[in-house]
Protein backbone atom coordinates (compact mmCIF):
# COMPACT_ATOMS: atom_id res chain seq x y z
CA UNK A 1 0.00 0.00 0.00
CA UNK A 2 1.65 3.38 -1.23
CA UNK A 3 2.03 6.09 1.53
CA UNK A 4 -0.50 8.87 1.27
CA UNK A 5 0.36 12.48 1.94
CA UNK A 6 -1.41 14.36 4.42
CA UNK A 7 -3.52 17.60 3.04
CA UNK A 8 -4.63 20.47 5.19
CA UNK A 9 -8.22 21.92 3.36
CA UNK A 10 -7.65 25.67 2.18
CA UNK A 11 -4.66 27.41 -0.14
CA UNK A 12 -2.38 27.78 3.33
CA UNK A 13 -1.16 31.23 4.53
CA UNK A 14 1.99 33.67 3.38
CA UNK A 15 2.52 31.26 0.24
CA UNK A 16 3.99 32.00 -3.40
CA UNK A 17 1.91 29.69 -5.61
CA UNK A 18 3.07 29.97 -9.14
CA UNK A 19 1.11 29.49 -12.33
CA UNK A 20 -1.36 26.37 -11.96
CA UNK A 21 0.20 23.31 -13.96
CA UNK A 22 -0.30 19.26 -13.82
CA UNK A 23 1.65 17.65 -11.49
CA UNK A 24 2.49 14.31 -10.88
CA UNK A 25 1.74 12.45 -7.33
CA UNK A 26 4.12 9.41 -6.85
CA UNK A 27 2.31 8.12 -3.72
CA UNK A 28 -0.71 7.00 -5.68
CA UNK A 29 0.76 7.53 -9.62
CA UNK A 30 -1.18 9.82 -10.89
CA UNK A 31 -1.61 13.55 -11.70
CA UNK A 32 -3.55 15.99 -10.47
CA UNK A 33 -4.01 20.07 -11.16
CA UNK A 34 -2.06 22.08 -8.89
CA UNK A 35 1.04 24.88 -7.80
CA UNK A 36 3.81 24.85 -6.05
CA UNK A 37 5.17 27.52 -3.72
CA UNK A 38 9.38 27.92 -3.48
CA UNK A 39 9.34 26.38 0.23
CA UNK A 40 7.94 23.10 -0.81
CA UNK A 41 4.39 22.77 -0.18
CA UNK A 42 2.19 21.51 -3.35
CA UNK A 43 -1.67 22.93 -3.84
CA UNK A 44 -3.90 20.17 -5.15
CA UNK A 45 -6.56 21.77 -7.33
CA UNK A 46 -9.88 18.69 -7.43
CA UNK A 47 -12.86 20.48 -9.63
CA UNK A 48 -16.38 18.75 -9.79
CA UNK A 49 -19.36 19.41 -12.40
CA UNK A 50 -22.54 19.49 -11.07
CA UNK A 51 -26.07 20.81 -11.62
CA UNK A 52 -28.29 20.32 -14.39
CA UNK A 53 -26.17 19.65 -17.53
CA UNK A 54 -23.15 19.56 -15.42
CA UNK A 55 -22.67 23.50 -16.20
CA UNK A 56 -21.96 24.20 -12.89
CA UNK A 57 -18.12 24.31 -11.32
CA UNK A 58 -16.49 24.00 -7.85
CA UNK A 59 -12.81 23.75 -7.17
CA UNK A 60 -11.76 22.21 -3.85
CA UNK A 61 -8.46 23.69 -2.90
CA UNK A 62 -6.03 21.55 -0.24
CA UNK A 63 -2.20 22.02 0.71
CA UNK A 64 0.08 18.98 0.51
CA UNK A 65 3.17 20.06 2.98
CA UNK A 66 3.57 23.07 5.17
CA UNK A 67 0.29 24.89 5.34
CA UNK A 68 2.09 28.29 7.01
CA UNK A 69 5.31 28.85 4.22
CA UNK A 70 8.42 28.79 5.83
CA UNK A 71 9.93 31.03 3.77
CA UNK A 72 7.69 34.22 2.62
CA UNK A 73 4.66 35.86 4.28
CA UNK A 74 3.31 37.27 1.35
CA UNK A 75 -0.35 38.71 0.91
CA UNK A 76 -3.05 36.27 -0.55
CA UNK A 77 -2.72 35.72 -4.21
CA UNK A 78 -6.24 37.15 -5.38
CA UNK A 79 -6.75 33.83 -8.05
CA UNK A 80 -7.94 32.24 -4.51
CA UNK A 81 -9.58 35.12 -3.07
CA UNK A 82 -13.06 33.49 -2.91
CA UNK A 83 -11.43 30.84 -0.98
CA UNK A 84 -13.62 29.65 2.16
CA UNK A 85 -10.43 29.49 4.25
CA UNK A 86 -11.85 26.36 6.22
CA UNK A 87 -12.99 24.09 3.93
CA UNK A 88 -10.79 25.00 1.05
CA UNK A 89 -13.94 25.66 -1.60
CA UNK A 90 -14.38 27.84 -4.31
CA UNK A 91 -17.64 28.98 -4.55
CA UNK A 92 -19.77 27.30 -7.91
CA UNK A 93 -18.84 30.05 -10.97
C-alpha cells in the first residue's frame, strides 16, 4: 500500500503559488491540477461538475506540505480570493 500524503483543506497562509500546472503524485501515480510555492508545499486543485447539464463548477483547494510557508509571508494571491479558508472551496462560478 503506497504512503498517502497528508492535506490540510484551504490554499495555506503567506505562500507563493506559481502558475497552476499538472503535477504528478508518486504516492498514488497519478496527476492531479495544482502549484507549487518555493518552500515546498504543493496545492492540489480537485474540480467537480454538477447541476443540471453539469454547467456548474467547484474547485476544492487543499495544501500537501507546510500549510504556514516557511519562507515568505506574502499577501493572498487574489486567483484564490473566494477561498472559504476552512474548507478550502471555491464557490460554484
Amino acid at each position: 500500500k503506497a504512503a498517502q500524503a497528508s492535506y490540510a483543506p484551504g490554499v495555506g497562509e503567506g505562500h507563493q503559488w506559481g502558475p497552476e500546472a499538472t503535477l504528478w503524485d508518486y504516492a498514488v501515480n497519478a496527476s492531479f491540477r495544482g502549484a507549487e510555492c518555493p518552500c515546498g508545499a504543493r496545492l492540489h486543485i480537485v474540480s467537480r461538475a454538477f447541476g443540471r447539464g453539469k454547467k456548474k463548477k467547484e474547485r476544492m483547494m487543499s495544501v500537501e506540505g507546510s500549510f504556514v510557508c516557511t519562507q515568505f509571508t506574502a499577501p493572498m494571491d487574489q486567483r484564490f480570493a473566494g477561498i472559504d479558508l476552512e474548507t478550502g472551496v471555491m464557490p460554484p462560478t
